[in-house]
Structures are given as structure tokens and as C-alpha cells.
N, C-alpha and C. Protein backbone atom coordinates (compact mmCIF):
# COMPACT_ATOMS: atom_id res chain seq x y z
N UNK A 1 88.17 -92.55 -21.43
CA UNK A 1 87.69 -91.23 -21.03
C UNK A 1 86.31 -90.97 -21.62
N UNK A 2 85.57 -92.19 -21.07
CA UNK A 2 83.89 -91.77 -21.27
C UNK A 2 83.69 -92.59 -22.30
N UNK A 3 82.65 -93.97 -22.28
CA UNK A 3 82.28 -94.47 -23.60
C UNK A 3 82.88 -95.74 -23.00
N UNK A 4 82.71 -96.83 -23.71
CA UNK A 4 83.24 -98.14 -23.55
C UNK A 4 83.54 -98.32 -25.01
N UNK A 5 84.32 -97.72 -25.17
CA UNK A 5 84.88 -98.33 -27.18
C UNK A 5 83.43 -98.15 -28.15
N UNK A 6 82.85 -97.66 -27.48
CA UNK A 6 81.69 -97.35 -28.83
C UNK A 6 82.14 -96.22 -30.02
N UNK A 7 81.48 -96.77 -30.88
CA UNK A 7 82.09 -95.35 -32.15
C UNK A 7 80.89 -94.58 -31.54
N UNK A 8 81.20 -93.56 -32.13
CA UNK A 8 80.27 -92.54 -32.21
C UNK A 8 79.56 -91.91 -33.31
N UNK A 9 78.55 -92.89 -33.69
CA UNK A 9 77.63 -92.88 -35.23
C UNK A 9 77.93 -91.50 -35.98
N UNK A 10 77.34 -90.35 -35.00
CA UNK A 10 77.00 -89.12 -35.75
C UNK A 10 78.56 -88.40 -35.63
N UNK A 11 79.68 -88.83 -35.47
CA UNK A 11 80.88 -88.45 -35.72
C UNK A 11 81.45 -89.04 -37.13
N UNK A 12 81.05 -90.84 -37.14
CA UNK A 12 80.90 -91.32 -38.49
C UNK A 12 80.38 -90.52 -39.18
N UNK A 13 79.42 -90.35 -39.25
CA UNK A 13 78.84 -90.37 -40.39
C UNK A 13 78.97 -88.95 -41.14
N UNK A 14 79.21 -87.68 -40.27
CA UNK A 14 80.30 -86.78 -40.80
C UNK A 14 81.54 -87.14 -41.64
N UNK A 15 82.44 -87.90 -40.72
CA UNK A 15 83.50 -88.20 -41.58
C UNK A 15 83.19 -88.69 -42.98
N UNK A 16 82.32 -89.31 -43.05
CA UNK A 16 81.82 -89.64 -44.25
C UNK A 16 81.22 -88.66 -45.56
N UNK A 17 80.63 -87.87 -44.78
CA UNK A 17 79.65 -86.99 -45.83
C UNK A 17 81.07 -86.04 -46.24
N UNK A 18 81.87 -85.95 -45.00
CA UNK A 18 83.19 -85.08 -45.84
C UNK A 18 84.15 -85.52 -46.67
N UNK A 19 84.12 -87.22 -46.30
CA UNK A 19 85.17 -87.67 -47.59
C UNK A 19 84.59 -88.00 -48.47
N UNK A 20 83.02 -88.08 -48.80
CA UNK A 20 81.90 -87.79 -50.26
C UNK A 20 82.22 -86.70 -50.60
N UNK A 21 82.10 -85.42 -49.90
CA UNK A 21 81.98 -84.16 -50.12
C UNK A 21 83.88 -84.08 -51.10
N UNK A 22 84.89 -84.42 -50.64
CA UNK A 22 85.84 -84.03 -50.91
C UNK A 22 86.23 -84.66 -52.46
N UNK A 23 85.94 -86.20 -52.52
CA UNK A 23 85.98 -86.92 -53.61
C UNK A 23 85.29 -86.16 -54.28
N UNK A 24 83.67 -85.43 -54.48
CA UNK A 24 83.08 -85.29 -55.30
C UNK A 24 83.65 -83.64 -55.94
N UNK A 25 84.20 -82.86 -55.07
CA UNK A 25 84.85 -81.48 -55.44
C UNK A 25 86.53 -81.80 -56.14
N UNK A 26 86.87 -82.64 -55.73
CA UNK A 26 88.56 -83.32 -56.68
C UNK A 26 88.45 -83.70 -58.05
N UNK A 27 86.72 -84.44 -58.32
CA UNK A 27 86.32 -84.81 -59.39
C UNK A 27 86.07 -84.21 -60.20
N UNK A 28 85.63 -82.80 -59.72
CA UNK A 28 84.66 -82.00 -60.57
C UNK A 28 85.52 -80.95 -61.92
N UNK A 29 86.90 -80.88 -61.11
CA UNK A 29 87.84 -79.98 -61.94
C UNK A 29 88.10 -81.08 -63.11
N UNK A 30 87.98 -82.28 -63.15
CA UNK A 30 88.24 -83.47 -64.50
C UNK A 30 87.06 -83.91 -65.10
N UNK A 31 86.23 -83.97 -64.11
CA UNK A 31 84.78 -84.55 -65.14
C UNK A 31 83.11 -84.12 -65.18
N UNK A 32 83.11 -83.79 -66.14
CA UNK A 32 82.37 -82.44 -66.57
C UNK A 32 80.79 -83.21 -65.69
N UNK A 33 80.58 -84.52 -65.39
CA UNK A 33 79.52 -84.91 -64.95
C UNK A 33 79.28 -84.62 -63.23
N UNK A 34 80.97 -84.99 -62.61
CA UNK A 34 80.84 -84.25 -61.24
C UNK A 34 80.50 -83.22 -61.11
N UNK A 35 81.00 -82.22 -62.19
CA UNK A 35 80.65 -80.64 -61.68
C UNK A 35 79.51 -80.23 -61.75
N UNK A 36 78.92 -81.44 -63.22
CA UNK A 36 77.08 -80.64 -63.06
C UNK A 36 76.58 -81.21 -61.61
N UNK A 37 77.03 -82.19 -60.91
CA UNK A 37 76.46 -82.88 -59.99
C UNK A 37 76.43 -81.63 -58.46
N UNK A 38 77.84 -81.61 -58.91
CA UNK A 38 78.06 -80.66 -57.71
C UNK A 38 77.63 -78.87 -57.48
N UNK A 39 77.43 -78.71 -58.98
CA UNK A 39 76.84 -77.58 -59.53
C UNK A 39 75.39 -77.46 -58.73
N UNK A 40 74.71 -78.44 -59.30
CA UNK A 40 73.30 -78.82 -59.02
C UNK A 40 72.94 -79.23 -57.80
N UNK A 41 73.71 -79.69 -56.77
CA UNK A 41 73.62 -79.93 -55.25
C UNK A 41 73.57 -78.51 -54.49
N UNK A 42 72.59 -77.69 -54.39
CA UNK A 42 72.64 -76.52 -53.63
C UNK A 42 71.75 -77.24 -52.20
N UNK A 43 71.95 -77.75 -51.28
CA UNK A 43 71.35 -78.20 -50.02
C UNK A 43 70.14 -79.01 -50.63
N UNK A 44 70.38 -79.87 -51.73
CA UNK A 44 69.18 -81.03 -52.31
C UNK A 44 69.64 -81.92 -51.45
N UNK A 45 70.86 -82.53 -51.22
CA UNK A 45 71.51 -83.80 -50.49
C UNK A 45 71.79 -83.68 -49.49
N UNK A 46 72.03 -84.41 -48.49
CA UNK A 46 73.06 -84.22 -47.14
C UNK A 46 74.15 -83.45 -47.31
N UNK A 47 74.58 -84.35 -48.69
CA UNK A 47 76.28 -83.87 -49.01
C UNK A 47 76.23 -82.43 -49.49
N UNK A 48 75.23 -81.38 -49.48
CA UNK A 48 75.32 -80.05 -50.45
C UNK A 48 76.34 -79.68 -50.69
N UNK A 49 76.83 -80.59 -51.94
CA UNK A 49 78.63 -80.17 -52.39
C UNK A 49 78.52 -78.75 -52.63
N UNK A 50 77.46 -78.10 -53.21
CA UNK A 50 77.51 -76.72 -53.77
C UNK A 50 78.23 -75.62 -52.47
N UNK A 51 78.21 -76.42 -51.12
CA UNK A 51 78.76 -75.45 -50.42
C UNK A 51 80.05 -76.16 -49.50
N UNK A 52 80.23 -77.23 -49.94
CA UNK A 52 81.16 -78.49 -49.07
C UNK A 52 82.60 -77.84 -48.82
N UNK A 53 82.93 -76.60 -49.41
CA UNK A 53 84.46 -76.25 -48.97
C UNK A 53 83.81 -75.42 -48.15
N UNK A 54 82.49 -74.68 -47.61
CA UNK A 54 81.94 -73.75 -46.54
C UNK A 54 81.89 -74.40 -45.21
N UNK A 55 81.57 -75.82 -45.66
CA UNK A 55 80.99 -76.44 -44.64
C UNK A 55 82.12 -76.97 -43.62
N UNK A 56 82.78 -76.82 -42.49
CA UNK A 56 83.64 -77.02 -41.34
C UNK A 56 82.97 -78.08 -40.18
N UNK A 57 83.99 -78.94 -40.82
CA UNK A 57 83.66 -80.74 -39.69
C UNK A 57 84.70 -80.77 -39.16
N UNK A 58 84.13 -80.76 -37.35
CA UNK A 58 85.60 -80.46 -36.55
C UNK A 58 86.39 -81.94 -36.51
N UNK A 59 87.78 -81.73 -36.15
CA UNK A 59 88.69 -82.61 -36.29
C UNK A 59 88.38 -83.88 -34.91
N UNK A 60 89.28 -84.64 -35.10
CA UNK A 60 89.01 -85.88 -34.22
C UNK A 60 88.96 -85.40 -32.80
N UNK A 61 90.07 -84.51 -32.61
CA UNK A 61 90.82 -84.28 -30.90
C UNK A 61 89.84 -83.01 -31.23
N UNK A 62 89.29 -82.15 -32.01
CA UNK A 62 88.21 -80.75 -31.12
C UNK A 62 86.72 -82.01 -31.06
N UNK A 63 86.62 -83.06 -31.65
CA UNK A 63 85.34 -83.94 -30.92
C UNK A 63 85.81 -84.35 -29.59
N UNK A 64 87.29 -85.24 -29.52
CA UNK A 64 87.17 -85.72 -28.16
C UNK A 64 86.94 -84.51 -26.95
N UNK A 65 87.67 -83.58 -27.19
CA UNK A 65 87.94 -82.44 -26.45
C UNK A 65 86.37 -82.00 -25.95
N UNK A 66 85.45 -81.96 -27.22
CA UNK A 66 84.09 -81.40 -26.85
C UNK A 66 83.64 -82.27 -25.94
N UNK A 67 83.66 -83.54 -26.07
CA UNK A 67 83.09 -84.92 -25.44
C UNK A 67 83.56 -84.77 -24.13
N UNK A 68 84.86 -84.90 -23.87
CA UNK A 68 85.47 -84.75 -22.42
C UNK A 68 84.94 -83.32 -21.74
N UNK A 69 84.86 -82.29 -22.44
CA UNK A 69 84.15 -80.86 -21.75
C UNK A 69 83.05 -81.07 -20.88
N UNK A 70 81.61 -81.67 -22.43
CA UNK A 70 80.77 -81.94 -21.95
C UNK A 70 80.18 -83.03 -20.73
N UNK A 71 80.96 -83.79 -20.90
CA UNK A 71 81.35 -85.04 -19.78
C UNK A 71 81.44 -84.48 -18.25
N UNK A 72 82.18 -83.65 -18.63
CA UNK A 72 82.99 -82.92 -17.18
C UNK A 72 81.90 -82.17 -16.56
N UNK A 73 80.52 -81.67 -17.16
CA UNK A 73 80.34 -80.34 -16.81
C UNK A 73 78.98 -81.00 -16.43
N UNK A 74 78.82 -82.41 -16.20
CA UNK A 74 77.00 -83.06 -15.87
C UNK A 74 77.57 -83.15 -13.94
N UNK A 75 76.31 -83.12 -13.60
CA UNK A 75 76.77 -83.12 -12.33
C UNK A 75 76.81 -83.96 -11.39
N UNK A 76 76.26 -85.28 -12.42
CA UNK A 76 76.54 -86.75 -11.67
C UNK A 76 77.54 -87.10 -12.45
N UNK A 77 77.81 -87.33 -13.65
CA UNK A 77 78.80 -88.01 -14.18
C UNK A 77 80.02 -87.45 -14.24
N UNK A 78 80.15 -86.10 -13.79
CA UNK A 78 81.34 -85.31 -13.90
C UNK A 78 82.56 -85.39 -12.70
N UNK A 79 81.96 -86.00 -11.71
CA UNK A 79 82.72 -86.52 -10.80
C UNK A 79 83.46 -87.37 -11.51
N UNK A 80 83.64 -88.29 -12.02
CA UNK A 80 84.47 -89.56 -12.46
C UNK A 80 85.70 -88.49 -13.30
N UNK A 81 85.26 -87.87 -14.38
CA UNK A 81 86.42 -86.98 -15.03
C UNK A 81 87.36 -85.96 -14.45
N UNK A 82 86.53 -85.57 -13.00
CA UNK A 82 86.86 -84.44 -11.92
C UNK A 82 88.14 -85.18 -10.88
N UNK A 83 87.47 -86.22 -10.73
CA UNK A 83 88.66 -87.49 -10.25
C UNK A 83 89.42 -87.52 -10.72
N UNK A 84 89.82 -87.42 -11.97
CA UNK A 84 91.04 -88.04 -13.08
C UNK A 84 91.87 -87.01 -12.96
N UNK A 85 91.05 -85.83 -12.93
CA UNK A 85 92.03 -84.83 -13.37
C UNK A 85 92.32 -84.47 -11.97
N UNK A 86 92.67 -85.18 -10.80
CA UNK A 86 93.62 -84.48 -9.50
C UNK A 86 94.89 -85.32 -10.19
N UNK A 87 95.95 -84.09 -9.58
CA UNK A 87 97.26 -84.43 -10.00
C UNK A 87 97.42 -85.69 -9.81
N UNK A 88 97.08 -86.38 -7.98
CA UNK A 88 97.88 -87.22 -7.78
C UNK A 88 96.76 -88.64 -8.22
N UNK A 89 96.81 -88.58 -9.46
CA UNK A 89 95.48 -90.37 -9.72
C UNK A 89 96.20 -90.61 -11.21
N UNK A 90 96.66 -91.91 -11.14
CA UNK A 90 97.41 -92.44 -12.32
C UNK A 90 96.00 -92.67 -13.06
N UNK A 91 96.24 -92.01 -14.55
CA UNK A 91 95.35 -92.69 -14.97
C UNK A 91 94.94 -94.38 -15.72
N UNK A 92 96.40 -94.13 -16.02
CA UNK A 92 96.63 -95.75 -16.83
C UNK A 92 96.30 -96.66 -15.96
N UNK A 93 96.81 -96.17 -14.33
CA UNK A 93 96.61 -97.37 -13.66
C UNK A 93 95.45 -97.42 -13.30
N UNK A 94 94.40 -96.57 -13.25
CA UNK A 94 92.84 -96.39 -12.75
C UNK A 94 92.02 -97.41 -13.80
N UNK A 95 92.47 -97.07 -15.21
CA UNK A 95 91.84 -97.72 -15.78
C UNK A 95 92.26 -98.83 -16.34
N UNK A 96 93.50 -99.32 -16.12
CA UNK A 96 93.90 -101.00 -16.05
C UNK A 96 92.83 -101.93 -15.87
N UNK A 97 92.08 -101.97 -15.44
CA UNK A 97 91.15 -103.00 -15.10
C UNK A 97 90.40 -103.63 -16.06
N UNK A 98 90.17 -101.95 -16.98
CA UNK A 98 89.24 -102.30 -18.04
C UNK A 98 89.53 -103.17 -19.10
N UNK A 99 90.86 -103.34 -19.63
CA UNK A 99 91.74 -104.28 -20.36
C UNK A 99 91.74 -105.31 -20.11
N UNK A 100 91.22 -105.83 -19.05
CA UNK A 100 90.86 -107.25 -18.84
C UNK A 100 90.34 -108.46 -19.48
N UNK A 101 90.79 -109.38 -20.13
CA UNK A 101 90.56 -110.43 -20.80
C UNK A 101 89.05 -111.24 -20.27
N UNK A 102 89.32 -111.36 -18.85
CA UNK A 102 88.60 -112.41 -18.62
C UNK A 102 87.35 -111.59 -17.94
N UNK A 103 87.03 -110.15 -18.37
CA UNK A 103 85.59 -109.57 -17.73
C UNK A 103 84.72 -109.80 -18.92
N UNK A 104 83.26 -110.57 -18.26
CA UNK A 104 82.78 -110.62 -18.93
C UNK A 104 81.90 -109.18 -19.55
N UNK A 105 81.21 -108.56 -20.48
CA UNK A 105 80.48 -107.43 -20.60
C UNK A 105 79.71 -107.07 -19.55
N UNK A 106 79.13 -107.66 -19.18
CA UNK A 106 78.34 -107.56 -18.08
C UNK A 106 79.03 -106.88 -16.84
N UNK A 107 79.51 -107.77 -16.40
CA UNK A 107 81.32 -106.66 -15.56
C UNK A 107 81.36 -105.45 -15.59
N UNK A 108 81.73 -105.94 -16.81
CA UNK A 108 82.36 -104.59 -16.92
C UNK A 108 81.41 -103.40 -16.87
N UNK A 109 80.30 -103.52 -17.42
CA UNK A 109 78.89 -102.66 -17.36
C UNK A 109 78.75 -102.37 -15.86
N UNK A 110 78.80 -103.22 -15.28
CA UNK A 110 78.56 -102.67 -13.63
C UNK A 110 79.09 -102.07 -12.93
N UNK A 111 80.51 -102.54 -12.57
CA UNK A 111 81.64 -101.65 -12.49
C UNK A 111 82.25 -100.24 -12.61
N UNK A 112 81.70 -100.40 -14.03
CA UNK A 112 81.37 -99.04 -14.58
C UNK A 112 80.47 -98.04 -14.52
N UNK A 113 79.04 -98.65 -14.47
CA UNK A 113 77.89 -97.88 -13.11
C UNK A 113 78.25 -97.73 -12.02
N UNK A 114 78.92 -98.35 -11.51
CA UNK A 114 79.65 -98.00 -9.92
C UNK A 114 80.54 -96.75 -10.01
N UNK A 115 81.66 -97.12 -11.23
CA UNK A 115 82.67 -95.99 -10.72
C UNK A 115 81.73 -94.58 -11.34
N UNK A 116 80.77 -94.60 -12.22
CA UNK A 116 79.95 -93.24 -13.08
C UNK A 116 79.06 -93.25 -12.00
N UNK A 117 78.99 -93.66 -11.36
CA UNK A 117 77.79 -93.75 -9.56
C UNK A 117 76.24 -93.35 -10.12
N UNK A 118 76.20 -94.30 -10.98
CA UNK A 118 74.43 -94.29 -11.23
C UNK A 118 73.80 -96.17 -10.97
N UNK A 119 74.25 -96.66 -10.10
CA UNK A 119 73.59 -97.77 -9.17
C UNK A 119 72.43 -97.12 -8.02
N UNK A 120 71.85 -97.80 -8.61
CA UNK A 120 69.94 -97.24 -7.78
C UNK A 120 70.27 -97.17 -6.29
N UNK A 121 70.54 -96.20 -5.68
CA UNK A 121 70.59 -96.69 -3.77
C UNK A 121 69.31 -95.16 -3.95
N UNK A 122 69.10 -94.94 -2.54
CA UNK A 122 68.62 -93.97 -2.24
C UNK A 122 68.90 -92.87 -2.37
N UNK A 123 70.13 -92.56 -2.67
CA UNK A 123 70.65 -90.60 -2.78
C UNK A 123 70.52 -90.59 -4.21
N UNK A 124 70.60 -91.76 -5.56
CA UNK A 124 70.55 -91.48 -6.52
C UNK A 124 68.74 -91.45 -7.26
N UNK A 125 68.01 -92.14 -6.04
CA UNK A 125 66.40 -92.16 -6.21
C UNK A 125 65.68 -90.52 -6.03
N UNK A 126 66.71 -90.13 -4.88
CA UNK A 126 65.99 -88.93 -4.46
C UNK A 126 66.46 -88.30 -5.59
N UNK A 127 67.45 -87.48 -5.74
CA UNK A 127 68.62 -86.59 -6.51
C UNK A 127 68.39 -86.59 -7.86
N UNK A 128 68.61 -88.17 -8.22
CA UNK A 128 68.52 -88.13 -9.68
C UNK A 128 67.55 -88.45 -10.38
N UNK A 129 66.58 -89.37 -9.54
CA UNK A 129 65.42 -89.65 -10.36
C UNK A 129 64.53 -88.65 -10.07
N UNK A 130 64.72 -88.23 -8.84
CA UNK A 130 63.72 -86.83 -8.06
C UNK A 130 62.62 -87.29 -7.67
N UNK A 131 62.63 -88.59 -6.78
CA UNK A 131 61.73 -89.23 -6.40
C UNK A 131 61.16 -88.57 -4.98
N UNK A 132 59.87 -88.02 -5.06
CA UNK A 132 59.53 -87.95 -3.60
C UNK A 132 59.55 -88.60 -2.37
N UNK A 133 59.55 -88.27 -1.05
CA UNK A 133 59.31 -88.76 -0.11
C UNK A 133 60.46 -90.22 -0.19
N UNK A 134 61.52 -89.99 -0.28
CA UNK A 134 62.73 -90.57 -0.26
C UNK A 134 63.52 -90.89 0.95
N UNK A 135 63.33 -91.88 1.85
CA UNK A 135 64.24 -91.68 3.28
C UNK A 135 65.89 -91.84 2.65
N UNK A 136 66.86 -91.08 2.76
CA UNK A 136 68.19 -91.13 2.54
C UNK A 136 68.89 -91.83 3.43
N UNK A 137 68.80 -92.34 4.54
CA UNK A 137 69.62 -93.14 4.99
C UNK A 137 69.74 -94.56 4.83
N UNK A 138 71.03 -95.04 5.20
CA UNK A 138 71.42 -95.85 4.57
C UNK A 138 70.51 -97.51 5.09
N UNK A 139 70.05 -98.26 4.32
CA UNK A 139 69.07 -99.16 4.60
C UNK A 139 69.29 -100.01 5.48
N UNK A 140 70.57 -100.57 5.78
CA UNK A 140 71.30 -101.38 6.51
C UNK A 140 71.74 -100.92 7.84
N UNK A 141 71.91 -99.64 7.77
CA UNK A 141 72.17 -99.29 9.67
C UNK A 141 71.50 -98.05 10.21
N UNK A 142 71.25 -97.23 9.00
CA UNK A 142 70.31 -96.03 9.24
C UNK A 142 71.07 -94.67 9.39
N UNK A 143 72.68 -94.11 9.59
CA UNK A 143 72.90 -93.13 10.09
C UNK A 143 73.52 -92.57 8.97
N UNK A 144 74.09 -93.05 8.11
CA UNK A 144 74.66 -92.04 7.07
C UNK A 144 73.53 -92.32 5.61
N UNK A 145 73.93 -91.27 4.95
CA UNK A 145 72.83 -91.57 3.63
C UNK A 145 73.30 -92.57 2.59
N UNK A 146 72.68 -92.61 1.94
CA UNK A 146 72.77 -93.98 1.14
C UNK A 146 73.59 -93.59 -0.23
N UNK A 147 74.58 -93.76 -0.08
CA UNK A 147 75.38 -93.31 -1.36
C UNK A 147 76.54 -94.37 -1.80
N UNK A 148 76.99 -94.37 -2.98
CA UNK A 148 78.13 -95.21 -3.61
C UNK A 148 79.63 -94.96 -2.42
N UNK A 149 79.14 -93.95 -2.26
CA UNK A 149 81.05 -94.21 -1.40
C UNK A 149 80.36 -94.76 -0.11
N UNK A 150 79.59 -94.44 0.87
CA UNK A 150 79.06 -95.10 1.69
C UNK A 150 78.84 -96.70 1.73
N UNK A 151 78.23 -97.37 0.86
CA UNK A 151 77.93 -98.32 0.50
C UNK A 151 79.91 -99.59 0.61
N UNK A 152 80.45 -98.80 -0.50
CA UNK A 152 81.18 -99.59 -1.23
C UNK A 152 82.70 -99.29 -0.03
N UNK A 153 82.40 -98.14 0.89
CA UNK A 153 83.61 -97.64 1.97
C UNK A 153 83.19 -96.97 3.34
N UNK A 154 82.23 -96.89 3.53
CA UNK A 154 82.24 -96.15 4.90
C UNK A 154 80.72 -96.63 5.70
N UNK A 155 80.23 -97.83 5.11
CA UNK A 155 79.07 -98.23 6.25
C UNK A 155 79.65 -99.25 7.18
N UNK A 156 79.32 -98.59 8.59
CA UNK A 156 79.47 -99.67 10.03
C UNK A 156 79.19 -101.01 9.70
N UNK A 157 78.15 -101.11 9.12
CA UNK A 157 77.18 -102.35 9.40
C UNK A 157 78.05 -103.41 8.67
N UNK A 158 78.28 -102.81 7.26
CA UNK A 158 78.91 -103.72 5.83
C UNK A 158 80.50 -103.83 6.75
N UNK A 159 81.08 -102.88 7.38
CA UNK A 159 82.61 -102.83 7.80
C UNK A 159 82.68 -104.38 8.43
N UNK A 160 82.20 -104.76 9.46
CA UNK A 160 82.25 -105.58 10.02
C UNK A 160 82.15 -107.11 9.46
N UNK A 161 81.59 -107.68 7.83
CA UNK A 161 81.22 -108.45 7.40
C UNK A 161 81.71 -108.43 5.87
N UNK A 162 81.40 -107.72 4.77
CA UNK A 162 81.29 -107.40 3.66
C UNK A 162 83.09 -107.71 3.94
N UNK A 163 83.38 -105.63 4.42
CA UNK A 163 84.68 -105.66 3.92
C UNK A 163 85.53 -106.20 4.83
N UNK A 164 85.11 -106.65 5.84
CA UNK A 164 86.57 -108.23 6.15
C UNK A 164 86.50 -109.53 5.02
N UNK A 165 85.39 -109.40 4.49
CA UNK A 165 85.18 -110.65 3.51
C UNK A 165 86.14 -110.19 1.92
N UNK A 166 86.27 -108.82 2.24
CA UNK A 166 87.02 -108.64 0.86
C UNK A 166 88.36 -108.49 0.86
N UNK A 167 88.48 -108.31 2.31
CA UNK A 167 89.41 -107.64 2.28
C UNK A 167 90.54 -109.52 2.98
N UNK A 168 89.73 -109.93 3.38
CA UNK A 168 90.46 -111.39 3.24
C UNK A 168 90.44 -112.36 2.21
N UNK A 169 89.34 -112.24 1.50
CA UNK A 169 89.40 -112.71 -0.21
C UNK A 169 91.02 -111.85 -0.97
N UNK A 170 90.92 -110.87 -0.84
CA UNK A 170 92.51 -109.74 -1.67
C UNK A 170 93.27 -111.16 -1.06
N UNK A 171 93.37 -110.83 0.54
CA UNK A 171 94.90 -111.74 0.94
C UNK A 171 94.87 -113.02 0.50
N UNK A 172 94.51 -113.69 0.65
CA UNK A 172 94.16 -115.24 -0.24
C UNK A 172 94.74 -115.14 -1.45
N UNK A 173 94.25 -114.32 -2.09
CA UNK A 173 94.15 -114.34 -3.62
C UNK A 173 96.10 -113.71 -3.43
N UNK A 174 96.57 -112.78 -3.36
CA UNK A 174 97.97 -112.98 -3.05
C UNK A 174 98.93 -113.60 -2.70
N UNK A 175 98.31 -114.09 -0.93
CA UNK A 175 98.85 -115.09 -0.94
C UNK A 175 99.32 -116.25 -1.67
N UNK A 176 97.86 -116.68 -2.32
CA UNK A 176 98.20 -118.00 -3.26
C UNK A 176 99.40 -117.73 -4.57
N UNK A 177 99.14 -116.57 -5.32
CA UNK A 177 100.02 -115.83 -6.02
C UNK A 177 101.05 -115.53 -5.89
């Protein structure tokens, strides 16, 4: 739900300054050197223990929660999360794919520009890059505009060639299976 397994540095590195922050305020009630430390930290450090029980670092699920909000609410990438959330779309099974052993990174990177629909065609030149003087139709037959669902499901031109080629590659590949 957004991200390819990346951490998220500036979520680290909170967690961190709060389990400094917490060690160094546990310490301070036993050793008279933490407390001058922490005494003396009024916003000198990152860690400003002098105010570290003020200071509120949201929990794991109010980050994912923010992450998935903000995700939801862009108006190219928010389609993919807008998808997920119709009743009827498994999600486990949507994203099965990604668990895949044998994709290489690269794959998977593309794939993944496909389903987040930021692959360069023409509706994303005009729209998103805000490129002038942009013809939108589609390059290959001319009547619909040039877009990811077009491209990958609804061009004449590709119907006739592409997706009989895929769509008889699937049966093969079953068949043999």
C-alpha cells in the first residue's frame, strides 16, 4: 500500500531520537550526569530532552494511516488506492504478483509504473508534465487518447496483434501447466 519495502528514513530517524530521548529521561532520575545533560539540553540538540516528554512522535499505524491519506488524495497516483478500496478487488490477490521470486527489480519497477500510470504516453505528457501543444490521440490508430488503460485494453490497432499475442501466450503457458 504505496512504497516498494522502502523504510522510510525520516520515520527512522524519529523513532530514534525518541528512544535517545526516552533512555536519556529513565537515566536521569539515577545519574546525576544524565540529568545535568538533560537539564542543559533546552533545543541545543535534535534530541531537546529538556522538553522530550512534550514532544509527541506519532505511532506506526497514525504514519501508515497519514501515508495512505496522503497517497489517496494526489490525483494521478490516487487512482491505484481508489481501486483498492472498491468493495469488490481482492487485495491480497491484486498484489500477489509482487511476491514473486523470479521478478527481477527492474520488473517489478515497471509494472509498477504501469499499475501507478506514470509511463510517458501522451495524456501523461500533456496532464502531467503540462506539455504544450500535445496531440492526445493514440499514436498507433489515432481515435482514442493515449492513455494506460487504452494502451494496455482498449486500442483497435494493438486488439488485433498485441492482445491475441497475449492472450495466446496465457493459453500456452496453461496449457503446458
Amino acid at each position: 500500500m504505496g512504497g516498494r519495502g522502502l523504510t522510510d528514513v525520516t520515520r527512522l530517524h524519529d523513532k530514534q531520537v525518541r528512544l535517545l530521548q526516552t533512555y536519556f529521561v529513565n537515566k536521569e532520575i539515577t545519574l546525576p550526569l544524565h540529568a545535568a545533560v538533560v537539564q542543559a539540553d533546552d533545543r541545543c540538540m535534535p534530541l531537546d530532552l529538556f522538553h522530550a516528554n512534550e514532544n509527541k512522535i506519532a505511532t506506526d499505524e497514525e504514519c501508515t494511516n497519514m501515508v495512505k491519506r496522503q497517497w489517496s488524495q494526489k490525483a494521478l497516483h490516487g487512482r491505484h488506492p481508489y481501486d483498492f478500496s472498491q468493495q469488490h478487488v481482492d487485495i491480497e490477490a491484486s498484489n500477489r504478483w509482487l511476491t514473486r521470486e523470479d521478478f527481477f527489480a527492474e520488473t517489478e519497477g515497471i509494472l509498477t509504473a504501469v499499475q501507478d500510470q506514470v509511463i510517458l504516453n501522451r495524456n501523461y505528457k500533456k496532464y502531467v508534465l503540462k506539455q504544450p501543444n500535445v496531440d492526445m490521440l493514440c499514436r498507433r490508430f489515432g481515435k482514442e487518447s493515449e492513455t494506460i488503460q487504452h494502451i494496455t485494453a482498449a486500442c483497435e490497432q494493438l486488439a488485433r496483434t498485441d492482445y491475441l499475442k497475449r492472450h495466446d501466450g496465457l493459453a500456452k503457458f496453461i496449457h503446458k501447466n
